[in-house]
Structure formats: C-alpha cells, structure tokens
N, C-alpha and C. Protein backbone atom coordinates (compact mmCIF):
# COMPACT_ATOMS: atom_id res chain seq x y z
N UNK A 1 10.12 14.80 1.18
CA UNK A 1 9.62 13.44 1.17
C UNK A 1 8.16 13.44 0.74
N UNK A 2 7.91 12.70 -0.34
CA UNK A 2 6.50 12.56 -0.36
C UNK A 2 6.01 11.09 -0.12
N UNK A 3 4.45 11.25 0.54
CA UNK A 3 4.08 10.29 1.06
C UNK A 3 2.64 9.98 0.83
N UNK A 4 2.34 8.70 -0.05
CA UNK A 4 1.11 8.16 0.17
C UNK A 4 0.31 7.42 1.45
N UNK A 5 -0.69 7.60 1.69
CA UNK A 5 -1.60 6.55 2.39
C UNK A 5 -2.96 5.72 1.84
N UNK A 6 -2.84 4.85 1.74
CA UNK A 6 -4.21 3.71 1.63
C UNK A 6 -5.08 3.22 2.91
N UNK A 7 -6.08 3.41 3.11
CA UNK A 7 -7.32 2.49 3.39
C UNK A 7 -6.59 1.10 3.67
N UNK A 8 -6.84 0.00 4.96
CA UNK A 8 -6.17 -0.94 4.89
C UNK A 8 -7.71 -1.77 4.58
N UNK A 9 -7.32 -2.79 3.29
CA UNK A 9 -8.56 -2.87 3.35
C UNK A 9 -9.30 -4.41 3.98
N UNK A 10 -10.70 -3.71 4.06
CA UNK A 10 -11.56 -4.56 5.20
C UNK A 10 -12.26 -5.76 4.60
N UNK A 11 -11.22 -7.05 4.14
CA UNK A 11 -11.19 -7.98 3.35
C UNK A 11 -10.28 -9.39 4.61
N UNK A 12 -10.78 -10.11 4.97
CA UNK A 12 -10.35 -11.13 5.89
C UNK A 12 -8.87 -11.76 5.09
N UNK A 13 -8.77 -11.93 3.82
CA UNK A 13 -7.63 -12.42 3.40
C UNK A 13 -6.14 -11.18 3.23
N UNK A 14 -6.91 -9.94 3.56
CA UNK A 14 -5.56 -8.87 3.78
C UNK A 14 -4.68 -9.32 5.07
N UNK A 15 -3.09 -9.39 4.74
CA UNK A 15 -2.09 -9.41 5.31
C UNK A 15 -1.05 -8.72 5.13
N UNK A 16 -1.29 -7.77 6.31
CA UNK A 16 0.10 -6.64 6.25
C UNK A 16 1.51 -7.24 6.13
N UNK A 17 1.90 -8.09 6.60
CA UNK A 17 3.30 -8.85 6.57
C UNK A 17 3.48 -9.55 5.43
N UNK A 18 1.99 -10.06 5.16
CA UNK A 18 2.51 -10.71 3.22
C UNK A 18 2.68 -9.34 1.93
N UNK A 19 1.54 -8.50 2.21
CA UNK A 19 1.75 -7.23 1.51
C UNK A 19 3.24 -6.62 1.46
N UNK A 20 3.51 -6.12 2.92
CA UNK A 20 5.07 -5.87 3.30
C UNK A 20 5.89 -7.03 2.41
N UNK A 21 6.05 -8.01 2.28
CA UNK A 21 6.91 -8.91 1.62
C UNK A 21 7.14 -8.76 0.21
N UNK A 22 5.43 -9.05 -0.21
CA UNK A 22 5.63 -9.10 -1.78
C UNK A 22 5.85 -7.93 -2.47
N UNK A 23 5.76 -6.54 -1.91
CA UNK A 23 5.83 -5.04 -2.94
C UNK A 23 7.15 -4.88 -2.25
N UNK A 24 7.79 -5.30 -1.16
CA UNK A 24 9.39 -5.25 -1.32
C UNK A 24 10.12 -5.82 -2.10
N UNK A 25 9.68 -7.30 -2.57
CA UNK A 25 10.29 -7.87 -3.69
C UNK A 25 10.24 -7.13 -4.84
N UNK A 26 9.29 -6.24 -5.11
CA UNK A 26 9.44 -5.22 -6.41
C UNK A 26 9.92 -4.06 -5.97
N UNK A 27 10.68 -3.44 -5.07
CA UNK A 27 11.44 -2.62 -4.80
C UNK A 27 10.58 -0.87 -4.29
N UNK A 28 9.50 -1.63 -3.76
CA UNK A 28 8.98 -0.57 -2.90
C UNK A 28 8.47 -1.31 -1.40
N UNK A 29 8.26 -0.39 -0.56
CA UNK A 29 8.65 -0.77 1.04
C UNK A 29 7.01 -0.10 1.81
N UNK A 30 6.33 -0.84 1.53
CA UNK A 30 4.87 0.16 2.51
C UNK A 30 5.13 -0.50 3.63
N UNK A 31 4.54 0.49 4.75
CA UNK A 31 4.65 0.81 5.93
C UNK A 31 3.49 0.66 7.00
N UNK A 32 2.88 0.55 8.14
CA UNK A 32 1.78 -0.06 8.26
C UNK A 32 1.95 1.77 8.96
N UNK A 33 0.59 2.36 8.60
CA UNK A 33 0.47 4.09 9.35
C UNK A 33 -0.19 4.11 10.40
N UNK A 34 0.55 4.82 11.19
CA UNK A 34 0.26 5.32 12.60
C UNK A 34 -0.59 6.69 13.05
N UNK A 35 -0.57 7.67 11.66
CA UNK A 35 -0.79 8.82 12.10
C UNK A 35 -2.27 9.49 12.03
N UNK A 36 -3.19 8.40 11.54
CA UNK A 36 -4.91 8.49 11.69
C UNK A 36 -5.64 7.15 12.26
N UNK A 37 -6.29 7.66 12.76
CA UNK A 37 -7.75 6.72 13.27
C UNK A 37 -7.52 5.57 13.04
N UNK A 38 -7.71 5.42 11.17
CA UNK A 38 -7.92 4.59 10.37
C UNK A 38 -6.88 3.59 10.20
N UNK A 39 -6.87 2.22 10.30
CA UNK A 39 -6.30 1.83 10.01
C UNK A 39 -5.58 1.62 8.48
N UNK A 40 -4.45 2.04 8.51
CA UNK A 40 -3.51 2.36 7.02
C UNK A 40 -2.44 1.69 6.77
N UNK A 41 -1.95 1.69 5.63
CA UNK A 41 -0.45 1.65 5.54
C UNK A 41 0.06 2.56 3.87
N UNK A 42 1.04 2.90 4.15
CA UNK A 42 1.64 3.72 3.79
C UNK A 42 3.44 3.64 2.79
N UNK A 43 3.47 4.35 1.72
CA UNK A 43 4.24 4.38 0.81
C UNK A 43 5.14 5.32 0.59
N UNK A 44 6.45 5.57 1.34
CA UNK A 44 6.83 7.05 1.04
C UNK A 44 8.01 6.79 0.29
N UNK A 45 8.47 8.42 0.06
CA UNK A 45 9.63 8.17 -1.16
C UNK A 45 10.66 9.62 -0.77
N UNK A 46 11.84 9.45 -0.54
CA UNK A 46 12.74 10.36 -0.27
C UNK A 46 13.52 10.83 -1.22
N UNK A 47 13.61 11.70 -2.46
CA UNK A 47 13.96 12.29 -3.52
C UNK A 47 12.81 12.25 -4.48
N UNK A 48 13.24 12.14 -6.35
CA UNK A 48 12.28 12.38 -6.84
C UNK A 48 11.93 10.82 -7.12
N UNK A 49 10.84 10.29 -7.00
CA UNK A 49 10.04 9.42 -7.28
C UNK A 49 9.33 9.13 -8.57
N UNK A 50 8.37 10.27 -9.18
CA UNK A 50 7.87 10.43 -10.33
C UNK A 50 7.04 9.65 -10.35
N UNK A 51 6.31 10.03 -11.79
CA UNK A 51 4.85 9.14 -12.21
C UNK A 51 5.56 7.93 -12.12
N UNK A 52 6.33 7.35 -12.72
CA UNK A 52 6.35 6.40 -13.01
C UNK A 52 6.81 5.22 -11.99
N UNK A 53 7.52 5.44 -11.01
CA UNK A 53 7.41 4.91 -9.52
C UNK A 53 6.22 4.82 -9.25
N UNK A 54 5.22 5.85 -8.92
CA UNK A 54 3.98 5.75 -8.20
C UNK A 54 3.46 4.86 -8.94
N UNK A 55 3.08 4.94 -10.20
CA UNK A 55 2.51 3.94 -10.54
C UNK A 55 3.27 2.09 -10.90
N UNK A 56 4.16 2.33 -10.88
CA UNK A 56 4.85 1.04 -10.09
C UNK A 56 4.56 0.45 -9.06
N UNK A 57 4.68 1.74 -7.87
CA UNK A 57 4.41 1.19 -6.12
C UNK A 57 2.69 0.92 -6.66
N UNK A 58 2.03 1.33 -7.14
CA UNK A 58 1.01 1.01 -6.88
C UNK A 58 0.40 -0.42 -7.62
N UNK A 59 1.19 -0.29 -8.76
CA UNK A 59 0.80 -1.55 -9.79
C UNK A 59 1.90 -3.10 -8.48
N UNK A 60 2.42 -2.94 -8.12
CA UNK A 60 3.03 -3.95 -7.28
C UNK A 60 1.21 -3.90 -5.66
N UNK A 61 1.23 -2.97 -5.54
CA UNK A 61 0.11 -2.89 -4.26
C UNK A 61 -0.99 -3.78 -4.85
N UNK A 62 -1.67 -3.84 -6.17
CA UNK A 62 -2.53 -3.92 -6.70
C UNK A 62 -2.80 -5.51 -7.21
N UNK A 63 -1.06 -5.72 -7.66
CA UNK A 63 -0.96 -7.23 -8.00
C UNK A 63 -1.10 -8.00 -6.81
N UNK A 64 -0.06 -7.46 -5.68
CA UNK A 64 -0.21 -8.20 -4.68
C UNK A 64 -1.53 -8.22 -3.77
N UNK A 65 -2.40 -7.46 -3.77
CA UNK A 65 -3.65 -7.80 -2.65
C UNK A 65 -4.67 -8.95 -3.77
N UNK A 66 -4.16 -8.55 -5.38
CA UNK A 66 -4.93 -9.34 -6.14
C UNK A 66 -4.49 -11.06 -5.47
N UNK A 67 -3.34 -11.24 -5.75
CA UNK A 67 -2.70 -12.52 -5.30
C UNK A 67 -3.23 -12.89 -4.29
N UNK A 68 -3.51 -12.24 -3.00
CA UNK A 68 -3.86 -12.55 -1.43
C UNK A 68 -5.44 -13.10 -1.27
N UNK A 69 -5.96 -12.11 -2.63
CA UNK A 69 -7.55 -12.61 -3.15
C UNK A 69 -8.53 -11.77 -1.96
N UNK A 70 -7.95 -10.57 -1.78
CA UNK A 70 -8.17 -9.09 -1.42
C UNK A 70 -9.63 -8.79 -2.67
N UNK A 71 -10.76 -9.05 -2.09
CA UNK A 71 -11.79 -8.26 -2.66
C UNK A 71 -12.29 -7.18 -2.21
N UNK A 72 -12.42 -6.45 -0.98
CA UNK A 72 -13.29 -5.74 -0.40
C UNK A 72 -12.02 -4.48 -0.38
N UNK A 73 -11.74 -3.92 -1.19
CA UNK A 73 -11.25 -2.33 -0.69
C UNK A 73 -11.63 -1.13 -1.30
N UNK A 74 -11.65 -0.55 0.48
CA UNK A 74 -12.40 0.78 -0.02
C UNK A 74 -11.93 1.94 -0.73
N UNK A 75 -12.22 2.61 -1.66
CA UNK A 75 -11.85 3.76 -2.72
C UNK A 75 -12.01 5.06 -1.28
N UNK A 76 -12.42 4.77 -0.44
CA UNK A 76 -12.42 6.07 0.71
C UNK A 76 -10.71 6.14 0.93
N UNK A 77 -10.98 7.74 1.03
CA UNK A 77 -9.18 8.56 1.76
C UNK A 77 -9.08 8.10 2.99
N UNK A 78 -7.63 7.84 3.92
CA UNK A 78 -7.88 7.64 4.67
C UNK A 78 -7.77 8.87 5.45
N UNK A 79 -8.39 9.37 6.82
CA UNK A 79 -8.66 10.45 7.59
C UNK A 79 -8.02 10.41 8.46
C-alpha cells in the first residue's frame, strides 16, 4: 500500500467533509490522518497506482481546496 500525507491547511475556509466529498467525486478517497501531531489528511492506494493517479489525486486535491478558496497552505511535510 502506498500512502500520501498533506499538511491540513491553516486557511479558515478548509473543510475536511467538503474536501472528502469533492475528490471522491473524482474517484479518489482522502482520509483525515491520525498518525502525527499534525493535523493531516491522507491519500492511500492499494495496488499499483502510478504517476498518473497521483497526479490525478492530487490535481482533484488542488482543484478542490481552489474551489473552497483555500489560500494559506503550507509546502511543510507533515511530521
């Protein structure tokens, strides 16, 4: 299984349940993460996935926080 994590980011118009909604409608499923400090959420994939998924899951992550009007996220890993 491979698995991404993001930075949840620290922008007042971020919504985990609208995020969760709209990148399921494009056929990826993030996850809100439990397993650091930081507050995260998370993208995993059980077989092969490939470039071209990831950058799918991510181009769907990207449209949708654009839509929500998500300005403030941080380029930091999360820890």
């Amino acid at each position: 299984m491979q698995r991404t994590e993001g930075k949840r980011p620290d922008d007042p118009n971020y919504d985990f349940k609208r995020l969760y909604q709209e990148v399921k409608k494009r056929g990826y499923i993030p996850y809100p993460g439990k397993l650091t400090e930081v507050d995260t959420f998370r993208v995993g994939c059980i077989g092969h996935f490939g470039e071209a998924g990831m950058r799918g899951a991510v181009a769907a992550i990207a449209d949708t926080l654009k839509a929500m009007g998500v300005r403030r996220v941080s380029a930091d890993a999360a820890t």
